[in-house]
Protein backbone atom coordinates (compact mmCIF):
# COMPACT_ATOMS: atom_id res chain seq x y z
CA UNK A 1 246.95 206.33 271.68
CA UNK A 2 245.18 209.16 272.80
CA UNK A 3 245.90 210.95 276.66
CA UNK A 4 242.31 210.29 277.37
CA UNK A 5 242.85 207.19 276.84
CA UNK A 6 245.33 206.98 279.87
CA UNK A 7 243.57 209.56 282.28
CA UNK A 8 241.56 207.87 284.67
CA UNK A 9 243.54 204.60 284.32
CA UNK A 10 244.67 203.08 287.68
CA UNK A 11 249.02 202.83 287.36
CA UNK A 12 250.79 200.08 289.12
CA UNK A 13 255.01 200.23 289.68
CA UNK A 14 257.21 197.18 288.89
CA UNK A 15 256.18 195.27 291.65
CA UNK A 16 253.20 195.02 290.75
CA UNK A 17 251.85 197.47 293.65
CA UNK A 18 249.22 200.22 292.95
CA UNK A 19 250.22 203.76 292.88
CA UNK A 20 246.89 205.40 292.22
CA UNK A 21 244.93 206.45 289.39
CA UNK A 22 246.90 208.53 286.21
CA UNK A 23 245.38 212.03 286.28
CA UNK A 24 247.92 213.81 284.13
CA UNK A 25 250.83 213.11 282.09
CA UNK A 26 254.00 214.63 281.52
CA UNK A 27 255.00 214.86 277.58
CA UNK A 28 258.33 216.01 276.09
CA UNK A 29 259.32 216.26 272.27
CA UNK A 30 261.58 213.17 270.83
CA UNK A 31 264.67 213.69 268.06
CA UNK A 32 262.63 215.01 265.21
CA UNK A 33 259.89 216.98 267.88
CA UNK A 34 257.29 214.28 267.99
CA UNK A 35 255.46 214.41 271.52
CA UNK A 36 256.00 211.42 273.58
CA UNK A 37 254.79 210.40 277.13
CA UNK A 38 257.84 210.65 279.57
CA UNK A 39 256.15 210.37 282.75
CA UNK A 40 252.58 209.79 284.39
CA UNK A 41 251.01 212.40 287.37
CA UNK A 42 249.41 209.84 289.69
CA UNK A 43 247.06 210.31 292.61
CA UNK A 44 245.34 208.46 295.20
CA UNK A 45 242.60 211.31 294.87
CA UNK A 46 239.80 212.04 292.78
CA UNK A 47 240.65 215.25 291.11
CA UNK A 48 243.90 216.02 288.84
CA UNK A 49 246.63 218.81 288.68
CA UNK A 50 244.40 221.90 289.37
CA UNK A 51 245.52 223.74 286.39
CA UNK A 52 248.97 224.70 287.58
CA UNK A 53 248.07 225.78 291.15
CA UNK A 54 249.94 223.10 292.77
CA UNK A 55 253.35 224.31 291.15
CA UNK A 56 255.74 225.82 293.63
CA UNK A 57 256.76 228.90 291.29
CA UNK A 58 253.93 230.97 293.01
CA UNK A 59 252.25 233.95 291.47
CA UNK A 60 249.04 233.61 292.47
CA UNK A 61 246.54 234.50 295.30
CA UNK A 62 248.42 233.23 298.90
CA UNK A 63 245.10 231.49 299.96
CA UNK A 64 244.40 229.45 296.69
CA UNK A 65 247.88 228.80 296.48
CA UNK A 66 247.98 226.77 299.74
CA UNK A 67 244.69 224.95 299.37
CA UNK A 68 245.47 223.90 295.85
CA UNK A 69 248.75 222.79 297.84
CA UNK A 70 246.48 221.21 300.80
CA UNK A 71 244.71 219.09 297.59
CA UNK A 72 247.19 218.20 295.12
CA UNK A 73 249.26 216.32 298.44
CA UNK A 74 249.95 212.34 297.76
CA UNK A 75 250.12 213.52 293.27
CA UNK A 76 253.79 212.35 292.24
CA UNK A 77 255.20 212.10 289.19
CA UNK A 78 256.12 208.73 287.93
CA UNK A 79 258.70 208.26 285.08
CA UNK A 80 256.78 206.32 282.17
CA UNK A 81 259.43 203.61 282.04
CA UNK A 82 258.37 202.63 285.80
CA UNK A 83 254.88 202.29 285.08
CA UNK A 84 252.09 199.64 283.89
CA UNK A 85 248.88 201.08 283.05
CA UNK A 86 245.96 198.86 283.07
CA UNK A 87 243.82 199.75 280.52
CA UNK A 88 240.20 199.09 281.96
């Protein structure tokens, strides 16, 4: 499976109950360093992760910092074992 095959793919949680659409996902190596999906960004927005800006460590310019901030609000990170992707 591919990631584009996930991005844009609406994500639902256990009880059956729609958490938005995947926009990123969160990968981490296995035992012998194979990359596997751990966890699914999810957002009830249209756009995605905005390339790092939305990460607290800081670093960049104060004003894009806090309206990357001001967009990325209602994106959470969803382990992969919580989720069910539909596939449409």
């Amino acid at each position: 499976m591919r990631a584009s095959d996930l991005i844009r793919c609406r994500a639902y949680d256990r009880t059956g109950a729609c958490l938005g659409t995947v926009v990123d996902l969160v990968a981490a190596p296995d035992g012998d360093g194979t990359l596997v999906v751990v966890a699914v960004v999810v957002s009830r927005r249209w756009h995605g992760r905005l390339l790092g800006h939305e990460r607290s460590e800081g670093g960049g310019p104060w004003l894009l910092e806090r309206a990357m901030r001001l967009m990325s609000r209602g994106m959470r990170t969803v382990a992969w074992s919580e989720v069910r992707i539909d596939h449409r």
